[in-house]
C-alpha atoms as a PDB file:
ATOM      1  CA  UNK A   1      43.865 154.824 115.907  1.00  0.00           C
ATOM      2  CA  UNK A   2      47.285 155.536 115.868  1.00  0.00           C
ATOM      3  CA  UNK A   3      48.472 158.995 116.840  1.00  0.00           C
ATOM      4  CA  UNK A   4      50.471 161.626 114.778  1.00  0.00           C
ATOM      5  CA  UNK A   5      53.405 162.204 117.213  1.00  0.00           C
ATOM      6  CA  UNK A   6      56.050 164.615 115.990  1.00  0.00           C
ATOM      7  CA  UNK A   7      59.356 162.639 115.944  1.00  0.00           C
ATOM      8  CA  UNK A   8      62.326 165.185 115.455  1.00  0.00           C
ATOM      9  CA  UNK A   9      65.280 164.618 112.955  1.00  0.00           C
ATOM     10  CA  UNK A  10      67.760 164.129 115.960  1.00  0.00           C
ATOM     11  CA  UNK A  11      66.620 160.806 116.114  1.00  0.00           C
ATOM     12  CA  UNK A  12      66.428 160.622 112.323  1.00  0.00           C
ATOM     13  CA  UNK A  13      69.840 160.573 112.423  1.00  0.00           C
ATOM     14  CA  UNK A  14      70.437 158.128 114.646  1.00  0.00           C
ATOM     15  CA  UNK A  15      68.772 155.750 112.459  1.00  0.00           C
ATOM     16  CA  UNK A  16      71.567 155.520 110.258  1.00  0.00           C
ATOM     17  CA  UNK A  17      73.432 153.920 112.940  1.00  0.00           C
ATOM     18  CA  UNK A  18      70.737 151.300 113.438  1.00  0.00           C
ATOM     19  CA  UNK A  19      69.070 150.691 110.128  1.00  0.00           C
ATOM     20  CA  UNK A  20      71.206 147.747 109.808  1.00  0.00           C
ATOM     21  CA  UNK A  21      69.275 145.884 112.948  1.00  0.00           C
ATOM     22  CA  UNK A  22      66.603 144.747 110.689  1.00  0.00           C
ATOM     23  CA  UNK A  23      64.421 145.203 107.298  1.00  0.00           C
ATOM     24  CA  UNK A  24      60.778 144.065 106.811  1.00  0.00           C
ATOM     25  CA  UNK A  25      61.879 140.072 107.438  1.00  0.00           C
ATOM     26  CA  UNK A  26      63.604 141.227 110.754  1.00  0.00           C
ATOM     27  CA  UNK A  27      62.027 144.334 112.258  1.00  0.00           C
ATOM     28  CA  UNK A  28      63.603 147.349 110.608  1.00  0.00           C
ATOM     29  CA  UNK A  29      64.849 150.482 112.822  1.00  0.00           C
ATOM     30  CA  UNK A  30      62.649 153.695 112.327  1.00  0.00           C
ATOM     31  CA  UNK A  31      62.545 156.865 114.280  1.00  0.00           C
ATOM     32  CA  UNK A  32      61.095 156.349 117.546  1.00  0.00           C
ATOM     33  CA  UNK A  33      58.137 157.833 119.127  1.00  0.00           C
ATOM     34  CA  UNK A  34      57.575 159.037 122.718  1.00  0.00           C
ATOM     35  CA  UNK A  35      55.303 157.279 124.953  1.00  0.00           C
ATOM     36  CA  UNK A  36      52.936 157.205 127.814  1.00  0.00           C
ATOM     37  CA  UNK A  37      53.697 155.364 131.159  1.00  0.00           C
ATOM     38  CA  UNK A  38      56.394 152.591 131.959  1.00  0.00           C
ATOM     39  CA  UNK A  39      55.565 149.457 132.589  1.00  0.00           C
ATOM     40  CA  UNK A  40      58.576 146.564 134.341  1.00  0.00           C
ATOM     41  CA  UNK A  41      59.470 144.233 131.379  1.00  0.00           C
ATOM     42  CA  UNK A  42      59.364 140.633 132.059  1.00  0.00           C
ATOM     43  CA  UNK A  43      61.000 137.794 130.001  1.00  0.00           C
ATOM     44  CA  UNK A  44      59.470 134.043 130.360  1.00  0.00           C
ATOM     45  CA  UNK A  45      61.202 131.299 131.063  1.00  0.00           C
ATOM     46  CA  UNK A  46      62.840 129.507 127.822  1.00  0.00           C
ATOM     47  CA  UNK A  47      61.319 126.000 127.137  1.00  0.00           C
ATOM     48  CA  UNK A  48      61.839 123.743 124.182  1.00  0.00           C
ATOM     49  CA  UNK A  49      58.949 125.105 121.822  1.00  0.00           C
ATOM     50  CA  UNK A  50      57.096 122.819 120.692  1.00  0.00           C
ATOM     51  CA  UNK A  51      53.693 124.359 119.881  1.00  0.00           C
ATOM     52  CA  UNK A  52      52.865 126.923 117.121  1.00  0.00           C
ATOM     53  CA  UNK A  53      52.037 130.364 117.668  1.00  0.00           C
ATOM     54  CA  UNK A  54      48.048 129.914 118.015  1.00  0.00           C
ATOM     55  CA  UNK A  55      48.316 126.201 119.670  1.00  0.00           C
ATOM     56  CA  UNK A  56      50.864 128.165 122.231  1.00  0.00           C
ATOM     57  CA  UNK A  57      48.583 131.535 122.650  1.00  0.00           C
ATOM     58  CA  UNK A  58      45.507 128.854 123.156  1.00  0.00           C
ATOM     59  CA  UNK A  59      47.102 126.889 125.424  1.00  0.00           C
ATOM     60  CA  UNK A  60      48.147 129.909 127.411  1.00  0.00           C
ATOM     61  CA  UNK A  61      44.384 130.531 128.706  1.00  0.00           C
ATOM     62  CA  UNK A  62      44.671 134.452 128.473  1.00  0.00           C
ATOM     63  CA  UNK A  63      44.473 135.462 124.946  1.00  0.00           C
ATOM     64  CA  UNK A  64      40.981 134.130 124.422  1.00  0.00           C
ATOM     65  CA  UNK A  65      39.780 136.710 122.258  1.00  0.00           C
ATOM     66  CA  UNK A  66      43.014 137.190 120.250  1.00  0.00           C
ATOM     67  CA  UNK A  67      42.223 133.388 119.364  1.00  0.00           C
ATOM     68  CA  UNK A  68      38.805 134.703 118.301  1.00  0.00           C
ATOM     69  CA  UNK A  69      39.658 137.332 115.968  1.00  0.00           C
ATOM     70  CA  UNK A  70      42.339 135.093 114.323  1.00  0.00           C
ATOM     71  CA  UNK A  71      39.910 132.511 113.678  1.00  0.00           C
ATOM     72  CA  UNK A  72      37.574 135.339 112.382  1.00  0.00           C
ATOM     73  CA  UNK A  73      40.214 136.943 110.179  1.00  0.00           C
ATOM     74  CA  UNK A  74      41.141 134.106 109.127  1.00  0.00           C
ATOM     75  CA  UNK A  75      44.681 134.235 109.933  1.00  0.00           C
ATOM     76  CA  UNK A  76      44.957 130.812 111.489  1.00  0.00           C
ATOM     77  CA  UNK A  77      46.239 128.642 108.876  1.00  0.00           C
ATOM     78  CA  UNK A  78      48.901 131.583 108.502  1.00  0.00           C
ATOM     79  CA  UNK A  79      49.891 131.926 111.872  1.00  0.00           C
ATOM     80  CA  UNK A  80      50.267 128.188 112.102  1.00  0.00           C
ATOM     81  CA  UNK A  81      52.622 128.236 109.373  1.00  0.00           C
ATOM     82  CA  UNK A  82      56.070 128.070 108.896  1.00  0.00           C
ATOM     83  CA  UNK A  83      57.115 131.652 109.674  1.00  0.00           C
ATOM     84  CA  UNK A  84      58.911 132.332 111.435  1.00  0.00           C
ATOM     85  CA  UNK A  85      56.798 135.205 113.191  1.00  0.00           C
ATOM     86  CA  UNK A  86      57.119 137.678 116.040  1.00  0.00           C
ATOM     87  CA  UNK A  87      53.473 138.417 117.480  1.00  0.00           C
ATOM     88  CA  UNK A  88      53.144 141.057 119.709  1.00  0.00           C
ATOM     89  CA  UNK A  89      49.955 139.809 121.958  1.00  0.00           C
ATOM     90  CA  UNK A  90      47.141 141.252 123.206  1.00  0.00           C
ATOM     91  CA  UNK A  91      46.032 139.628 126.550  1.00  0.00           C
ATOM     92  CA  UNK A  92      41.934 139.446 126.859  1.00  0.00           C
ATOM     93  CA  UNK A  93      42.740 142.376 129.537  1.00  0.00           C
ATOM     94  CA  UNK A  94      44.084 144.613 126.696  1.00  0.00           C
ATOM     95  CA  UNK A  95      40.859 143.949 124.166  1.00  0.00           C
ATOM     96  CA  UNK A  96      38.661 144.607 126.937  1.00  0.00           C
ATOM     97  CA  UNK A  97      40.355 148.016 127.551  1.00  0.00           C
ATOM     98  CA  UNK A  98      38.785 148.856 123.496  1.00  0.00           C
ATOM     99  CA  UNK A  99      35.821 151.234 123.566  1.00  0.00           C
ATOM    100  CA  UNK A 100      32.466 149.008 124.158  1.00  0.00           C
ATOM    101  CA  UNK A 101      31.300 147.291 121.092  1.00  0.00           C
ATOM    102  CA  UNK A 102      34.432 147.040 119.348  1.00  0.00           C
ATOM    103  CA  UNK A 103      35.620 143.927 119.602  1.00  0.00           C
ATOM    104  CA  UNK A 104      32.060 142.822 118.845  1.00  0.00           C
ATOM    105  CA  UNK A 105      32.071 144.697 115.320  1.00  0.00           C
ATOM    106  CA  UNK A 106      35.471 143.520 114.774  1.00  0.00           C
ATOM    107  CA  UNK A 107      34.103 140.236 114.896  1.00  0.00           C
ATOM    108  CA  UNK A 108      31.213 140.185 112.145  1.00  0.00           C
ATOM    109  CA  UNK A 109      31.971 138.559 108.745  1.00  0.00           C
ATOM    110  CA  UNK A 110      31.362 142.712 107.267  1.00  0.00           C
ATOM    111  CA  UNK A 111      34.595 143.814 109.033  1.00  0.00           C
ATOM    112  CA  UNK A 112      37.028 141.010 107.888  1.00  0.00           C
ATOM    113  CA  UNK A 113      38.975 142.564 106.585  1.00  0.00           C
ATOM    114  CA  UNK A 114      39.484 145.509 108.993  1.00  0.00           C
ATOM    115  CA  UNK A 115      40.479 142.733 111.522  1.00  0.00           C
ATOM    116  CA  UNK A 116      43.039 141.506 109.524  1.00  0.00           C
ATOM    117  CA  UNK A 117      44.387 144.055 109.165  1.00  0.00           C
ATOM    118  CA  UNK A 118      44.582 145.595 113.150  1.00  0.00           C
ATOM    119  CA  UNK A 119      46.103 141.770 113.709  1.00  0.00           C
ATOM    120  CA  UNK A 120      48.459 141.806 111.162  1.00  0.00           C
ATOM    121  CA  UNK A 121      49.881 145.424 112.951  1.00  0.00           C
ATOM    122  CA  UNK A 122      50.821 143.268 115.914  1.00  0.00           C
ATOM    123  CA  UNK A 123      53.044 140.557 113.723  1.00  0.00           C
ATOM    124  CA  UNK A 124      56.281 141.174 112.049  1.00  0.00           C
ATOM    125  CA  UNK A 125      58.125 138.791 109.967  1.00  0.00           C
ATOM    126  CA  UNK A 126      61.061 136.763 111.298  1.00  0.00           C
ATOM    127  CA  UNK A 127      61.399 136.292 114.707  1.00  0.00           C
ATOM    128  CA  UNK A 128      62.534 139.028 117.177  1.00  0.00           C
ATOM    129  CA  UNK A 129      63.397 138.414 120.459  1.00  0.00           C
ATOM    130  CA  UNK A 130      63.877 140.549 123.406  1.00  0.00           C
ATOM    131  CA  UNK A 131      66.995 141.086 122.755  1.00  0.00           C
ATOM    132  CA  UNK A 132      66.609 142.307 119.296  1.00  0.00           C
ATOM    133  CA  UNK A 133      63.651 144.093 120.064  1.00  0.00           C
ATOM    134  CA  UNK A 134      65.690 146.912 122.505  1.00  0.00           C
ATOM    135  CA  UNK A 135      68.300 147.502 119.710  1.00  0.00           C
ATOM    136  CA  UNK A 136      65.848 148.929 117.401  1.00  0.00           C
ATOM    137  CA  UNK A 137      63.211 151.886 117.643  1.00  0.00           C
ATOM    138  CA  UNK A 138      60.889 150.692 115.123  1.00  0.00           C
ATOM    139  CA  UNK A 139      59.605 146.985 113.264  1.00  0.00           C
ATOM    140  CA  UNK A 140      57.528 147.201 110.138  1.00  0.00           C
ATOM    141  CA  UNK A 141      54.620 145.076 110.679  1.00  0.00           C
ATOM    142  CA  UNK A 142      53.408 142.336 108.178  1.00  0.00           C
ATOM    143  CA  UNK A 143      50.008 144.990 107.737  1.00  0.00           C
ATOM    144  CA  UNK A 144      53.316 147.296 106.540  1.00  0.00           C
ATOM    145  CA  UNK A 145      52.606 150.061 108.888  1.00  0.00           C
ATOM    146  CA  UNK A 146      55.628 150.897 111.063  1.00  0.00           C
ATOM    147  CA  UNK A 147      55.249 149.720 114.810  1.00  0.00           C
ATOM    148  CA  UNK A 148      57.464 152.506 117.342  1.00  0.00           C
ATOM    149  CA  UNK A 149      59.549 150.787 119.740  1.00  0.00           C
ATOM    150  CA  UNK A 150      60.502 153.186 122.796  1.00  0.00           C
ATOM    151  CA  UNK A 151      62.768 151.511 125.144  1.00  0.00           C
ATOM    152  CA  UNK A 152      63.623 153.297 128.714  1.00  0.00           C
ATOM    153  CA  UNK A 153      65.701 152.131 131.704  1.00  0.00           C
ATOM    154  CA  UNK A 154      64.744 148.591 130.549  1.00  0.00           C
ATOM    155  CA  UNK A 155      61.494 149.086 129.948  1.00  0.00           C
ATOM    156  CA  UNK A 156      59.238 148.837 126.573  1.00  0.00           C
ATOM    157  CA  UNK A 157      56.454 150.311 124.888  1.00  0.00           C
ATOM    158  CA  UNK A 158      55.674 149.235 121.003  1.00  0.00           C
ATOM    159  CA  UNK A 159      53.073 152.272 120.331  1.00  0.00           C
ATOM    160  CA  UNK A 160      51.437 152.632 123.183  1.00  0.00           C
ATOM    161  CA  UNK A 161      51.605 149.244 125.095  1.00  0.00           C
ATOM    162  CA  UNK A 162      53.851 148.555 127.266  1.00  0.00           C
ATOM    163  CA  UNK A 163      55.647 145.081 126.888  1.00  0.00           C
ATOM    164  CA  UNK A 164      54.908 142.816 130.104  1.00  0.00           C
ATOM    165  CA  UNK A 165      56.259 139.585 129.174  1.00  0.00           C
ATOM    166  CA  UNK A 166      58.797 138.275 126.640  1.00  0.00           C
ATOM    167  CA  UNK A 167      60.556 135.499 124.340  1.00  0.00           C
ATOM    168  CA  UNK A 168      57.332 133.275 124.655  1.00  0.00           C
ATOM    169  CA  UNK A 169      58.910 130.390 122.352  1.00  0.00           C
ATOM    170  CA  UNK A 170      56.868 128.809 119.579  1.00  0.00           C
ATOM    171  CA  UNK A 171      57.978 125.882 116.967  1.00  0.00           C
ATOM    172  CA  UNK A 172      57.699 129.195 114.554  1.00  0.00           C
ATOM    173  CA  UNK A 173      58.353 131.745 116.172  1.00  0.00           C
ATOM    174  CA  UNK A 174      57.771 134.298 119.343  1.00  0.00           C
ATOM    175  CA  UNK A 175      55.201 135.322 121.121  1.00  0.00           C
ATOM    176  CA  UNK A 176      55.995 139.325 123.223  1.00  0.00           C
ATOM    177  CA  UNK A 177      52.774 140.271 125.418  1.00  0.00           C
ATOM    178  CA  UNK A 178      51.323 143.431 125.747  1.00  0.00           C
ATOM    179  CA  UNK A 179      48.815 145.112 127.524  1.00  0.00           C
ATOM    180  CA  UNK A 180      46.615 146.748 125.114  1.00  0.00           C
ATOM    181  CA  UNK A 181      45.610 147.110 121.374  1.00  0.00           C
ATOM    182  CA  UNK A 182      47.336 148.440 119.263  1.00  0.00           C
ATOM    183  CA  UNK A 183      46.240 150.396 115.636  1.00  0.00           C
ATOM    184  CA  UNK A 184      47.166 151.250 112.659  1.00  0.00           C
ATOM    185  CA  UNK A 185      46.749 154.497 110.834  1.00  0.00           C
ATOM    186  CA  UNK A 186      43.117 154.186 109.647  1.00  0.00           C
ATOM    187  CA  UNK A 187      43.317 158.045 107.839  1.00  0.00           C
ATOM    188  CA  UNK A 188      44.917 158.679 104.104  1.00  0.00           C
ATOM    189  CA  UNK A 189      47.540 161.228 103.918  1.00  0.00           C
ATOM    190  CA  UNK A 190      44.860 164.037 103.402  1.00  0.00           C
ATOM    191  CA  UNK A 191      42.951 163.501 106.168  1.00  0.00           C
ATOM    192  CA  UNK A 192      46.386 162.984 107.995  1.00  0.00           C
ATOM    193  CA  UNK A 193      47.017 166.661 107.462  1.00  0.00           C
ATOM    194  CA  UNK A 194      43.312 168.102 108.156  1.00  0.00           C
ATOM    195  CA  UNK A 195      43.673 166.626 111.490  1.00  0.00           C
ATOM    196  CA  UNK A 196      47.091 167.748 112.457  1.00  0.00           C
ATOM    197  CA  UNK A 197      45.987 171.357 112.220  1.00  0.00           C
ATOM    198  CA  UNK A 198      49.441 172.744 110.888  1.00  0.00           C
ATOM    199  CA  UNK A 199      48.808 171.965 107.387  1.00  0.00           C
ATOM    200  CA  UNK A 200      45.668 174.508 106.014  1.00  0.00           C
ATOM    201  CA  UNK A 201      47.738 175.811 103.320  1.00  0.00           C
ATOM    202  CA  UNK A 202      48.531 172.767 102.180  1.00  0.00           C
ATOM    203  CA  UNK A 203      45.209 170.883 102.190  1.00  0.00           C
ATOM    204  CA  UNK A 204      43.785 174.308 100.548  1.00  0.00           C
ATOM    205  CA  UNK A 205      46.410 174.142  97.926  1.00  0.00           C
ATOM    206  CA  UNK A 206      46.144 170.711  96.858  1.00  0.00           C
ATOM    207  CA  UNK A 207      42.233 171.585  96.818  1.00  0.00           C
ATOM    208  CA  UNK A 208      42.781 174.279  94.214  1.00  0.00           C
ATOM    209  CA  UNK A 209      45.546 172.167  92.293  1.00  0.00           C
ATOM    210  CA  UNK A 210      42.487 168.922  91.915  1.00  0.00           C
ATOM    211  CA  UNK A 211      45.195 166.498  93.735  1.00  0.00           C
ATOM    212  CA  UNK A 212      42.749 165.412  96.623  1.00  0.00           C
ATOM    213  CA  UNK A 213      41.650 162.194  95.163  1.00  0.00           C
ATOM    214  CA  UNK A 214      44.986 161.608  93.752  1.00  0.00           C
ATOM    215  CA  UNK A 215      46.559 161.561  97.477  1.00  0.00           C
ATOM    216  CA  UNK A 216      43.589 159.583  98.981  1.00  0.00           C
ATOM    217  CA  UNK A 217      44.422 157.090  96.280  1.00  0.00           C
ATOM    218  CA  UNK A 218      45.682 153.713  96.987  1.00  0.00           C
ATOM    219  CA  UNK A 219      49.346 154.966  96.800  1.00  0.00           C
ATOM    220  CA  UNK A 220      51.274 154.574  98.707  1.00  0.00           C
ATOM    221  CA  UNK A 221      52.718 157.828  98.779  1.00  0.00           C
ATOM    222  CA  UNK A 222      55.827 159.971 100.836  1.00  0.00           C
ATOM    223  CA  UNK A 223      54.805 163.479 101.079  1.00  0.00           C
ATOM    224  CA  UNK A 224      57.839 165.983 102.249  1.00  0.00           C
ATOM    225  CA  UNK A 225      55.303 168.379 103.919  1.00  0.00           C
ATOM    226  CA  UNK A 226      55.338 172.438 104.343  1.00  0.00           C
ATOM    227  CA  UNK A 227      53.828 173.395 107.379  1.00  0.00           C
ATOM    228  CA  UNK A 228      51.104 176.505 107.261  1.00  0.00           C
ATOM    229  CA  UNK A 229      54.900 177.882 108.814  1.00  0.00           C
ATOM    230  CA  UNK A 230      56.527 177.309 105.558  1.00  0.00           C
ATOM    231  CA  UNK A 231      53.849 178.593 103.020  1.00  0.00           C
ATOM    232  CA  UNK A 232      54.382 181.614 105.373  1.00  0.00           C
ATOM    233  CA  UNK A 233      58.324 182.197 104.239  1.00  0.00           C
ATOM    234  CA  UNK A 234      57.088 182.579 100.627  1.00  0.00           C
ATOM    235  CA  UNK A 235      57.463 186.224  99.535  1.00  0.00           C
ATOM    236  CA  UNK A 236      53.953 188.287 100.032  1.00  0.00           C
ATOM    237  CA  UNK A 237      50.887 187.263  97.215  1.00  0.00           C
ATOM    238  CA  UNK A 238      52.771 184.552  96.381  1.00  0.00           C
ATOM    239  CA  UNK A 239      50.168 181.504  98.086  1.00  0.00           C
ATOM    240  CA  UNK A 240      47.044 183.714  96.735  1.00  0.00           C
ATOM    241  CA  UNK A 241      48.396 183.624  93.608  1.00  0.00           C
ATOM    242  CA  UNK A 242      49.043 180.366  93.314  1.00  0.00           C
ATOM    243  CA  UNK A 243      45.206 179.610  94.480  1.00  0.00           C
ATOM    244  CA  UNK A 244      43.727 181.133  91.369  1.00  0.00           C
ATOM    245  CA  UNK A 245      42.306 178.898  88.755  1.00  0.00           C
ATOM    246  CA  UNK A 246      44.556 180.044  86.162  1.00  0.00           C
ATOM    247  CA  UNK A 247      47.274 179.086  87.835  1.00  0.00           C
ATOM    248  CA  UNK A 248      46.501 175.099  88.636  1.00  0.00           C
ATOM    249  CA  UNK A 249      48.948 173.879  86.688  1.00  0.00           C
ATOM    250  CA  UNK A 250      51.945 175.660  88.365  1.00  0.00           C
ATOM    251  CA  UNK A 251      50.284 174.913  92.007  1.00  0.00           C
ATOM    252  CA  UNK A 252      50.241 171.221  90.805  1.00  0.00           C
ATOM    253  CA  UNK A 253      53.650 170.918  89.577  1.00  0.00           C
ATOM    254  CA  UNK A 254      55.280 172.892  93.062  1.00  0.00           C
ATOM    255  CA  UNK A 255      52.690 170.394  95.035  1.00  0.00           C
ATOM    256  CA  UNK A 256      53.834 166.756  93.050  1.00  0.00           C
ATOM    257  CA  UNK A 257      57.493 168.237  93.597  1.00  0.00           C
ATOM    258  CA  UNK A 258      56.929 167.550  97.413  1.00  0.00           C
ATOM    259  CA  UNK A 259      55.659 163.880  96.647  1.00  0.00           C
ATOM    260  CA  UNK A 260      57.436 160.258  95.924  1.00  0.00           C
ATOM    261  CA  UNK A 261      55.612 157.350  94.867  1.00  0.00           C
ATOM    262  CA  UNK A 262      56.169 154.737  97.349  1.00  0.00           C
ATOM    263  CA  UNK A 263      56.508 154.440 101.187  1.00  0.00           C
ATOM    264  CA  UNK A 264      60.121 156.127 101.619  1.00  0.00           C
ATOM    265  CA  UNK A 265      60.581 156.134 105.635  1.00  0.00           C
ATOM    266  CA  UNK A 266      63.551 158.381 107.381  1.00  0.00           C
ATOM    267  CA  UNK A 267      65.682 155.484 107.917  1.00  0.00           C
ATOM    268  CA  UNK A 268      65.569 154.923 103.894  1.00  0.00           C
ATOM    269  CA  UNK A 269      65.840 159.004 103.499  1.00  0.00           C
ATOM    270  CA  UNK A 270      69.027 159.083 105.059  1.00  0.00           C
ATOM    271  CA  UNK A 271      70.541 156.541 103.087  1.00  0.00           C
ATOM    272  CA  UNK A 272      69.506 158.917  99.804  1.00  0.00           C
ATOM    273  CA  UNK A 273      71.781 161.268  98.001  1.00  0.00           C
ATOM    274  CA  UNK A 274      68.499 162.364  95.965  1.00  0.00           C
ATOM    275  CA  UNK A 275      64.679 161.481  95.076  1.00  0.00           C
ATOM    276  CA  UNK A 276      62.556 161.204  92.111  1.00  0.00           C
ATOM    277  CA  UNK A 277      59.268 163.364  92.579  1.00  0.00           C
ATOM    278  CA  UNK A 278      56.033 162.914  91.361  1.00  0.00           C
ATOM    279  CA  UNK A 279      56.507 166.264  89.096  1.00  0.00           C
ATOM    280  CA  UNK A 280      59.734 164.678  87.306  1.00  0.00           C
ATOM    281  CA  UNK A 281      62.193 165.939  88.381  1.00  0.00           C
ATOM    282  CA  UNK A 282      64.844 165.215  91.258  1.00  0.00           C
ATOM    283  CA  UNK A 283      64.398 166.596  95.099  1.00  0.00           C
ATOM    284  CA  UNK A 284      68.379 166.508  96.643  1.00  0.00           C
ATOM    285  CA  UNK A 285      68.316 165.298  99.949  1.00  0.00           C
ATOM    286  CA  UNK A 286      71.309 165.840 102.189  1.00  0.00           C
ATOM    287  CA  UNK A 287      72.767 164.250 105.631  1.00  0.00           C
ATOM    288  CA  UNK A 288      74.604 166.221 108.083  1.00  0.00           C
ATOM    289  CA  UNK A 289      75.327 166.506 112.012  1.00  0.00           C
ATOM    290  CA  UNK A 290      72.893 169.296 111.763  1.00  0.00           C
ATOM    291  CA  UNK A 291      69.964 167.454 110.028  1.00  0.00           C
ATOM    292  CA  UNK A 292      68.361 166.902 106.981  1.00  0.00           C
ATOM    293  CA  UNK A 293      67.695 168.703 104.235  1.00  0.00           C
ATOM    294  CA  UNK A 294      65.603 168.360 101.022  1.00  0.00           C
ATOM    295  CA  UNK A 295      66.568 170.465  98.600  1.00  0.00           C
ATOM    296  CA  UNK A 296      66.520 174.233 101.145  1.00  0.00           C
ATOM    297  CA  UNK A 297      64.067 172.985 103.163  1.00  0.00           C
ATOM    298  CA  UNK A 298      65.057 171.043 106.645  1.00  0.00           C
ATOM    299  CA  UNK A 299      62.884 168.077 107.898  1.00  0.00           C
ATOM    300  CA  UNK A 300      61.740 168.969 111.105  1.00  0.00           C
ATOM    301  CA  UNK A 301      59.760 165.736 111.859  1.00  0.00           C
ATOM    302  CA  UNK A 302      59.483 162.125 110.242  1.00  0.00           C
ATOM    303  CA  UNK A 303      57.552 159.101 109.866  1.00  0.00           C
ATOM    304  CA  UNK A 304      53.958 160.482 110.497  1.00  0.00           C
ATOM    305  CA  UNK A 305      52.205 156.990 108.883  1.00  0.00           C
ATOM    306  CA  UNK A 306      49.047 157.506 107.191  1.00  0.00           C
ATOM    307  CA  UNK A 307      46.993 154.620 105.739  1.00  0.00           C
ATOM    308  CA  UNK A 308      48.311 155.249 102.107  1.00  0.00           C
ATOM    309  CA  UNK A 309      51.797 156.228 103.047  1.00  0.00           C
ATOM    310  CA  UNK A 310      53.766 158.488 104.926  1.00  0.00           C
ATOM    311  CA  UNK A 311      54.540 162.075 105.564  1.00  0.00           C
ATOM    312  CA  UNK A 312      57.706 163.340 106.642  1.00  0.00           C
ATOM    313  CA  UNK A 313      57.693 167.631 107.810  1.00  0.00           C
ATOM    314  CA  UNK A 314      59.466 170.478 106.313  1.00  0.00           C
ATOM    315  CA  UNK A 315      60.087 174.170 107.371  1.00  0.00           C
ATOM    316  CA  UNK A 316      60.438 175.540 103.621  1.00  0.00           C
ATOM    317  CA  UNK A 317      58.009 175.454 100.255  1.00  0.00           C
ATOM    318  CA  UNK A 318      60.699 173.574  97.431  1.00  0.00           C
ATOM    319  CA  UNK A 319      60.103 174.716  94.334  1.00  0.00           C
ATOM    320  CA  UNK A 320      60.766 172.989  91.226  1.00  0.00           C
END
């Protein structure tokens, strides 16, 4: 499961600067994430490729189980396509590090689909080499969850795997090896907030306003969040009054004001003058040397990925 890290907007702002290194075809620049442990980054030797991604992962001996839950998934015919593709590969070493059992379940015809889509996290469209891949702090992955790139005095982590071995050539594309799994958001933006704690107000107001379902929907949504902080700032009465019953229909129309259809990530917010809310009506969004602001709030933290979107943090309630 992939964790909620809090990414401050210092490095929001430096994706402005590298948003140009790539898109969804080439491995677009996000915010970046911190991670655990280093880990010395290796590149292989360049050889004319002449295999495919799966014929060059089978031939390799050491992704035996990657092979498997390809074939399972079934991804093969796709990953033996034209492409081109950047995989980043699990070594049998790195599925054997998963909890006992899971690879197993993964396995069974009931949880297709779930495989597909922890395998598609680990390939981005177009091919990224080494090279490319310490430029940027971020890819978004063919499943179309961002992956976090974290690069340090040469060496790389994408999540929380470190990067031991690069620019494996393939007739359609490259193959990057890491040592362990990597996940995908599994939670919707509700359960998002329930778990990260700082967000009770929140998840109690969009209880009381009936918008539960709506943002455990299919989406995707961007939510510009008010921490339990925020909801604090509003003058005295103010969040119990808004609770009551007969007052739904103004808690809903504050609440959508803080939501944007679609999956808006910081490196798109800072290329915004303005956004369209859910409510109607237009949130401003402004880019400075001192951060960024929607409307009076600031955003304190970005690109917390939830399975139906994404939430980026605020210090202020906006009100419509």
């Amino acid at each position: 499961m992939k964790k909620l890290t809090t990414v401050w907007v210092t490095g929001l702002l430096a994706l402005a600067a590298t948003a140009e290194a790539g898109s969804k075809c080439s491995g677009t620049a996000t915010t970046s994430r911190s991670g655990r442990g280093t880990h010395v980054l290796t590149s292989a030797v360049a050889h004319p490729a002449g295999k495919d991604i799966v014929d060059t992962a089978v031939a390799a001996g050491s992704f035996k189980t990657l092979v498997a839950a390809v074939q399972a998934a079934g991804l093969v015919e796709t990953l033996k396509g034209e492409g081109p593709f950047t995989v980043f590969a699990p070594t049998d070493e790195a599925f054997a590090k998963l909890p006992k059992g899971t690879v197993e379940s993964l396995l069974k015809p009931e949880n297709k689909a779930k495989l597909q889509a922890i395998l598609t996290y680990h390939v981005v469209s177009g091919k990224v080499m080494a090279a490319d891949v310490v430029k940027i702090t971020g890819a978004v992955s063919v499943q179309g969850q961002q992956i976090d790139v974290v690069v340090k005095d040469g060496k790389v982590k994408v999540d929380g795997a470190n990067v031991v071995k690069t620019d494996i050539a393939c007739s359609n594309g490259v193959i990057h090896v890491i040592d362990s799994v990597i996940l995908p958001a599994d939670k919707d933006i509700v359960d998002t907030a329930v778990a990260a704690g700082s967000f009770k107000t929140l998840a109690a107001a969009l209880k009381a306003a009936g918008l539960v379902e709506t943002l455990k929907g299919e989406g995707p949504f961007t939510v510009f969040a008010p921490t339990d902080a925020a909801f604090a700032k509003l003058p005295k009465g103010t969040v119990e009054s808004l609770l009551l019953p007969e007052n739904k229909e103004k808690l809903a129309a504050i609440l959508t004001y803080h939501v944007v259809a679609g999956k808006v990530l910081a490196s798109d917010v800072v290329t915004l003058k303005s956004a369209k809310t859910v409510n109607g009506k237009e949130a401003t969004i402004k880019v400075s040397d001192k951060g960024v602001m929607v409307d009076a709030a600031k955003v304190v933290a970005t690109d917390i990925e939830a399975s139906n979107g994404v939430i980026h943090v605020i210090d202020s309630v906006i009100l419509p």
